[in-house]
N, C-alpha and C. Protein backbone atom coordinates (compact mmCIF):
# COMPACT_ATOMS: atom_id res chain seq x y z
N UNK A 1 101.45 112.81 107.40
CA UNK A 1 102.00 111.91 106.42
C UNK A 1 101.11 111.76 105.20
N UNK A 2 100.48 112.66 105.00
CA UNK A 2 99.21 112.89 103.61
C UNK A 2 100.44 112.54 102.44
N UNK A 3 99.75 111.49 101.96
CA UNK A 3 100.30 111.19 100.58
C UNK A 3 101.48 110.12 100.43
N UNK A 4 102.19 110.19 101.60
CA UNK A 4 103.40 109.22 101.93
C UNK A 4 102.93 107.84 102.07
N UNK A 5 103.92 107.03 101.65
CA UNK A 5 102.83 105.82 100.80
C UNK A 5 103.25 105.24 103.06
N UNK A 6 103.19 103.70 102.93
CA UNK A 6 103.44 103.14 104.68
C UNK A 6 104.85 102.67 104.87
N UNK A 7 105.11 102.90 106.04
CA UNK A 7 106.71 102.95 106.55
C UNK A 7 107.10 101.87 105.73
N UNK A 8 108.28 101.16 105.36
CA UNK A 8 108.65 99.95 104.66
C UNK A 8 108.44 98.82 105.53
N UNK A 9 108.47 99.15 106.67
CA UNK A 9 108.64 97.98 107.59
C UNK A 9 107.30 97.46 107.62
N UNK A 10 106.14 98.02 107.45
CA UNK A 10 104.79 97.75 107.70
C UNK A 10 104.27 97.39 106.19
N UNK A 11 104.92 97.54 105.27
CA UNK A 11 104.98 97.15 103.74
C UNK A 11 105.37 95.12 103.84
N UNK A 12 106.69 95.29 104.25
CA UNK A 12 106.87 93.99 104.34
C UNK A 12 106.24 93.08 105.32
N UNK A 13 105.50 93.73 106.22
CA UNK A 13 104.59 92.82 107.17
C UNK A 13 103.64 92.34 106.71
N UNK A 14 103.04 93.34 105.73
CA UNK A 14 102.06 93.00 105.18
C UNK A 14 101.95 92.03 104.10
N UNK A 15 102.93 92.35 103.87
CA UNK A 15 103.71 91.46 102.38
C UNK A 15 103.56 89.85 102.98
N UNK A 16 104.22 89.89 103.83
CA UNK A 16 104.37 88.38 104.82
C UNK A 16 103.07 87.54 104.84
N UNK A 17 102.12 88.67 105.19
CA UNK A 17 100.93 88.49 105.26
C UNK A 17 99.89 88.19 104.17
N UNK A 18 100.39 88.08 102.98
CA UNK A 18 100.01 88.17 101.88
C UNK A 18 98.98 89.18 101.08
N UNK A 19 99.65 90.43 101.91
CA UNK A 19 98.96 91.66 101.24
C UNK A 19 99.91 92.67 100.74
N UNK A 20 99.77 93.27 99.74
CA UNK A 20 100.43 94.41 99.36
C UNK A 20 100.13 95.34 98.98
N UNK A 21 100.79 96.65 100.39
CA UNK A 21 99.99 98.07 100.72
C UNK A 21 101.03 99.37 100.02
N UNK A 22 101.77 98.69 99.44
CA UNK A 22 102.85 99.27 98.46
C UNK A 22 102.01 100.08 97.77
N UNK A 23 101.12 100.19 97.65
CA UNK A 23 100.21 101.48 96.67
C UNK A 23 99.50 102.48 97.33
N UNK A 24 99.30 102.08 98.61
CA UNK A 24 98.35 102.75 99.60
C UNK A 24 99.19 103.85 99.87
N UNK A 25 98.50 105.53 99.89
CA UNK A 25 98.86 106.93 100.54
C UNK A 25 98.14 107.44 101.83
N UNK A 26 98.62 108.02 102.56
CA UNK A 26 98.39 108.38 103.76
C UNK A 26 97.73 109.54 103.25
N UNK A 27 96.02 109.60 104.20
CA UNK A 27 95.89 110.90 103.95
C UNK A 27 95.08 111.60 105.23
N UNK A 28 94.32 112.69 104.66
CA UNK A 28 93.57 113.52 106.03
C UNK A 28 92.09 112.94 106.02
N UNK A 29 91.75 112.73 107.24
CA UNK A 29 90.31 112.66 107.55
C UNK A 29 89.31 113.85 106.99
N UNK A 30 88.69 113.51 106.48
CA UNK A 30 87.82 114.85 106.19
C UNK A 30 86.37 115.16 107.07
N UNK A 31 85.99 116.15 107.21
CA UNK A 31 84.54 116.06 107.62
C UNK A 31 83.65 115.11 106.66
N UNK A 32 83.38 114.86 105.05
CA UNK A 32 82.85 114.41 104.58
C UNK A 32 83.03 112.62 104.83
N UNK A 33 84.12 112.60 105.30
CA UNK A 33 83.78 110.91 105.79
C UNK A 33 83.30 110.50 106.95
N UNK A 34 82.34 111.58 107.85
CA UNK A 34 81.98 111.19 109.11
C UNK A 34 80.52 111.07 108.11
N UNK A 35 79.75 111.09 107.34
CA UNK A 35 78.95 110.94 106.40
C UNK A 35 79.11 109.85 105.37
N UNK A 36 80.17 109.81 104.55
CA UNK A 36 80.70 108.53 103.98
C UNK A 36 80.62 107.45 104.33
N UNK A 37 81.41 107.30 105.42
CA UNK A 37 81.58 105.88 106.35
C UNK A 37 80.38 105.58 107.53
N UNK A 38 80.21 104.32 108.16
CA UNK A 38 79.55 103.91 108.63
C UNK A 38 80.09 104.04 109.95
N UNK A 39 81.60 103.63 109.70
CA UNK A 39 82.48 103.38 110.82
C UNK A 39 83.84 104.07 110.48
N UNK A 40 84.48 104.69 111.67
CA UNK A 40 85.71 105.03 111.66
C UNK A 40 86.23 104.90 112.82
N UNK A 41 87.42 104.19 112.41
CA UNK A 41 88.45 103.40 113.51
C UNK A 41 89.73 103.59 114.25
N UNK A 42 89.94 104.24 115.46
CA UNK A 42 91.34 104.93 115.57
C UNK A 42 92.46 104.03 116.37
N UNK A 43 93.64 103.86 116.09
CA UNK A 43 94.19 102.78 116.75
C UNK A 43 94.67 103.37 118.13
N UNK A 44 94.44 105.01 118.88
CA UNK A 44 94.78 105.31 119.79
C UNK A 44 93.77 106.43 120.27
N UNK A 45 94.21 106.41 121.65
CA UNK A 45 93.16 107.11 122.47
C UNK A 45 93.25 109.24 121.58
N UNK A 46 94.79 109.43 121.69
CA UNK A 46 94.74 110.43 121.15
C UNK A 46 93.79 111.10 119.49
N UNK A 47 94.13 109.65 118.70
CA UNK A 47 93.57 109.99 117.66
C UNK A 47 91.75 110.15 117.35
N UNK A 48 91.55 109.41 118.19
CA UNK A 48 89.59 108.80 118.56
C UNK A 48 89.76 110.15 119.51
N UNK A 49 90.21 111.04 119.96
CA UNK A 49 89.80 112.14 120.96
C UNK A 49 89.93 113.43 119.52
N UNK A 50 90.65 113.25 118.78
CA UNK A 50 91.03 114.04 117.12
C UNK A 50 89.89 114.07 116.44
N UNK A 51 89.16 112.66 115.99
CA UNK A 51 88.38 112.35 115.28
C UNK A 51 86.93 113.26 116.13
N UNK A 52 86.83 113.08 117.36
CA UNK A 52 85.75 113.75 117.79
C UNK A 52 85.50 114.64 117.89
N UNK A 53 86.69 115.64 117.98
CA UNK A 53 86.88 116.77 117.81
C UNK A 53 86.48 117.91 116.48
N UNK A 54 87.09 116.85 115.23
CA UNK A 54 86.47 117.18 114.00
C UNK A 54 85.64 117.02 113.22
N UNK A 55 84.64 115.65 114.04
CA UNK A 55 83.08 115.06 113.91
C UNK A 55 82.39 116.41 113.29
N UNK A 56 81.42 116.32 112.49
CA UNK A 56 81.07 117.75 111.95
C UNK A 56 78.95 117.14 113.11
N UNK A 57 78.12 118.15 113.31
CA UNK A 57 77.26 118.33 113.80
C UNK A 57 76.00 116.83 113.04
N UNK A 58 76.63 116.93 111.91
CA UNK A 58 75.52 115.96 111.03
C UNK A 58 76.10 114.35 110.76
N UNK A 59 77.14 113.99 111.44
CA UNK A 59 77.76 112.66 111.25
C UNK A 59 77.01 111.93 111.86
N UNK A 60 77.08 110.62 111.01
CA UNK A 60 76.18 109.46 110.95
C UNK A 60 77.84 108.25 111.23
N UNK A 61 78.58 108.57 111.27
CA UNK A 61 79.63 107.45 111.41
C UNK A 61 80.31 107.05 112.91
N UNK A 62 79.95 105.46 113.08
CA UNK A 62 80.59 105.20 114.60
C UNK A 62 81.80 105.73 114.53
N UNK A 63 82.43 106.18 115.92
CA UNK A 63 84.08 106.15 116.12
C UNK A 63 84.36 105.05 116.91
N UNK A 64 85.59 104.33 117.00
CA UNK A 64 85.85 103.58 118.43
C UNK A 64 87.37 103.15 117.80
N UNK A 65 87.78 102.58 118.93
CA UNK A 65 89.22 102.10 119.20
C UNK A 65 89.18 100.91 118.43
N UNK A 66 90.30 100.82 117.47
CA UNK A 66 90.63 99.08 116.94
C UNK A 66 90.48 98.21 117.53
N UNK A 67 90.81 97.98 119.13
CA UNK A 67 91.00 96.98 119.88
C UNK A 67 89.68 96.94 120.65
N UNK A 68 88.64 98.28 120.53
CA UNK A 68 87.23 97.67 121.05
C UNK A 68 86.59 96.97 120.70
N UNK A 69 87.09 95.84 119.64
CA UNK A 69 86.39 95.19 118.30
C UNK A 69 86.96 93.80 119.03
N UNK A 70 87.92 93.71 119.47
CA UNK A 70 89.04 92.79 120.22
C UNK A 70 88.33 92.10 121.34
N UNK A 71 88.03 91.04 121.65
CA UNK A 71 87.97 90.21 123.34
C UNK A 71 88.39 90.68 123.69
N UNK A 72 88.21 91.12 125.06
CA UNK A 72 89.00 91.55 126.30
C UNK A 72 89.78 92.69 126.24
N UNK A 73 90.07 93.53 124.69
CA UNK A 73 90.92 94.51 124.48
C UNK A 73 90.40 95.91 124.80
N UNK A 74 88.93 95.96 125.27
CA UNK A 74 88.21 97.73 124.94
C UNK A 74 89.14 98.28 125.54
N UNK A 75 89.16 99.69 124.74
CA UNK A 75 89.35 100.80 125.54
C UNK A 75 91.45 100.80 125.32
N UNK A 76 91.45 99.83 124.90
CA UNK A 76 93.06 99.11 124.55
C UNK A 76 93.96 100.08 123.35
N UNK A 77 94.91 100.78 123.82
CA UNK A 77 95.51 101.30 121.95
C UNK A 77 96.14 100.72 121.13
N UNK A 78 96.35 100.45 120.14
CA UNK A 78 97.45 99.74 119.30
C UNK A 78 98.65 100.50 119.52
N UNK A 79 99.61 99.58 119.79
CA UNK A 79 100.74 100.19 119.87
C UNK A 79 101.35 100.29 119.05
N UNK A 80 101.87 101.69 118.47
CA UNK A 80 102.80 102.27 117.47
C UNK A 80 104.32 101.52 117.01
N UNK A 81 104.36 100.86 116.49
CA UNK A 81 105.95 100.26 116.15
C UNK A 81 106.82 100.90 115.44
N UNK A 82 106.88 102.67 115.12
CA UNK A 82 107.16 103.69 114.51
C UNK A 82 109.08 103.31 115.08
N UNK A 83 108.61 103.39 116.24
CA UNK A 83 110.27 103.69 117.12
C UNK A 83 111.08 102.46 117.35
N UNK A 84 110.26 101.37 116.98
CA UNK A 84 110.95 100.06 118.13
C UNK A 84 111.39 99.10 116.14
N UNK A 85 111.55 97.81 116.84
CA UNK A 85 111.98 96.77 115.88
C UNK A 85 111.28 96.73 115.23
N UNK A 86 111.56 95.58 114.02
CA UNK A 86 110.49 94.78 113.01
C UNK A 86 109.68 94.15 113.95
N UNK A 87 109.97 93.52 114.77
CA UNK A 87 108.71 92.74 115.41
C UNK A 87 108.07 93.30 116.07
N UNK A 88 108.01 94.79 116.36
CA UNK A 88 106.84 95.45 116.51
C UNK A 88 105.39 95.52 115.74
N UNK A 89 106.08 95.30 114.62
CA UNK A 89 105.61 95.55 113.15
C UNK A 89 104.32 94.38 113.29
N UNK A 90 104.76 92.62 113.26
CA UNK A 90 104.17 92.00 113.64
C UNK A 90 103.12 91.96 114.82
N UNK A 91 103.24 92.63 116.32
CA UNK A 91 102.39 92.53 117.19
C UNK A 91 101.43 93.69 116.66
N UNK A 92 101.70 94.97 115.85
CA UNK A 92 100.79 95.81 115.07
C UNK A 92 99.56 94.84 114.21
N UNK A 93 100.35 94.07 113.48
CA UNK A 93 99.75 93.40 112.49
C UNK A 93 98.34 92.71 113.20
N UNK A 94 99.21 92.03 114.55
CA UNK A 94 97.83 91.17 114.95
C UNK A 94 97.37 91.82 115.71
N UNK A 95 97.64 92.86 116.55
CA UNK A 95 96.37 93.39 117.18
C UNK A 95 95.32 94.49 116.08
N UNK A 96 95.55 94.65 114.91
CA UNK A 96 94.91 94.91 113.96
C UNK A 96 93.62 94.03 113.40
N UNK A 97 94.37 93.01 113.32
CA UNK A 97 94.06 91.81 112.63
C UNK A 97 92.80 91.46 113.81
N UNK A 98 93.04 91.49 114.69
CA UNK A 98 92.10 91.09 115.89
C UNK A 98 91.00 92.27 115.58
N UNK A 99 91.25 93.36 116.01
CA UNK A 99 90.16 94.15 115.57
C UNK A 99 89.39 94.27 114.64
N UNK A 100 90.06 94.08 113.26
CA UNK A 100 88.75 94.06 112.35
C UNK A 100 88.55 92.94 112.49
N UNK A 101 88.70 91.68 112.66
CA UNK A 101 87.95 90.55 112.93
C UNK A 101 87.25 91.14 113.89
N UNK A 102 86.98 91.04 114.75
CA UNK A 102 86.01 91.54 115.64
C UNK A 102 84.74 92.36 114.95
N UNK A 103 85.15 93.59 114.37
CA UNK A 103 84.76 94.59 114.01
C UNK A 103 83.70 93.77 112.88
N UNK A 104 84.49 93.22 111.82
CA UNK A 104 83.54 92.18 111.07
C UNK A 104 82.53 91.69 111.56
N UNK A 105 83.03 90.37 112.39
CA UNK A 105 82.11 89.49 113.09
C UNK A 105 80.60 90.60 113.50
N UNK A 106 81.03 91.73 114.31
CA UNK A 106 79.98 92.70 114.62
C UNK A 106 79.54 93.10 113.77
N UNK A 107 79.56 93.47 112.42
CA UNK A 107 78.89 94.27 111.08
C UNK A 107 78.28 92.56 110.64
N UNK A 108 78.60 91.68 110.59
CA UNK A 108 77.87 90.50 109.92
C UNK A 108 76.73 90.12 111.23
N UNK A 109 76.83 90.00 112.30
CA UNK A 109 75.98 89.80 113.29
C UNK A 109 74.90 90.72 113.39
N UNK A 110 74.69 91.85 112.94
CA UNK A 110 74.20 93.12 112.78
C UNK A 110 73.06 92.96 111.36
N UNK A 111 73.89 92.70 110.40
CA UNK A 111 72.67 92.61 108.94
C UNK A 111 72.51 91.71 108.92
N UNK A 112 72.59 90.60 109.98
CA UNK A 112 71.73 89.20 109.76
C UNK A 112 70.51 89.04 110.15
């Protein structure tokens, strides 16, 4: 989905949410962002098994699951709301939402 902006349904969730991803494009992981980033985050087991795969020898960037950032969620996938209702859309939102909170809380607990 390189370049394709986010499904509509996940547009208006966000919207709800008081964000708007109406500009945002889908793109490819590169080797140069296992260097870039500090952290990179996969919302499923398949994709975090992808990412490791294309880790280049010299990466400096964590991988882990969205929901390892989550209470009680490690090891947890986000579930895809690609196929199902709008209110999939929503339980996406917050188990997202849970993770980078988490994920935060851990990067601020860290440079303190």
């Amino acid at each position: 989905h390189a370049g394709d902006p986010p499904d509509r349904r996940a547009q208006a969730t966000a919207l709800r949410h008081g964000i708007d991803i109406s500009g945002y494009r889908g793109r490819q992981v590169t080797k140069a962002d296992f260097r870039r980033f500090t952290h990179i985050v996969a919302l499923d087991d398949q994709n975090l098994r992808d990412l490791k795969r294309l880790a280049p020898a010299d990466a400096t960037a964590t991988l882990s699951l969205m929901l390892d950032h989550a209470p009680g969620r490690a090891g947890q996938a986000v579930a895809d709301p690609y196929y199902g209702d709008d209110a999939g859309f929503e339980t996406t939102w917050a188990d997202v939402s849970a993770g980078a909170a988490g994920l935060v809380q851990a990067l601020r607990t860290r440079s303190a």
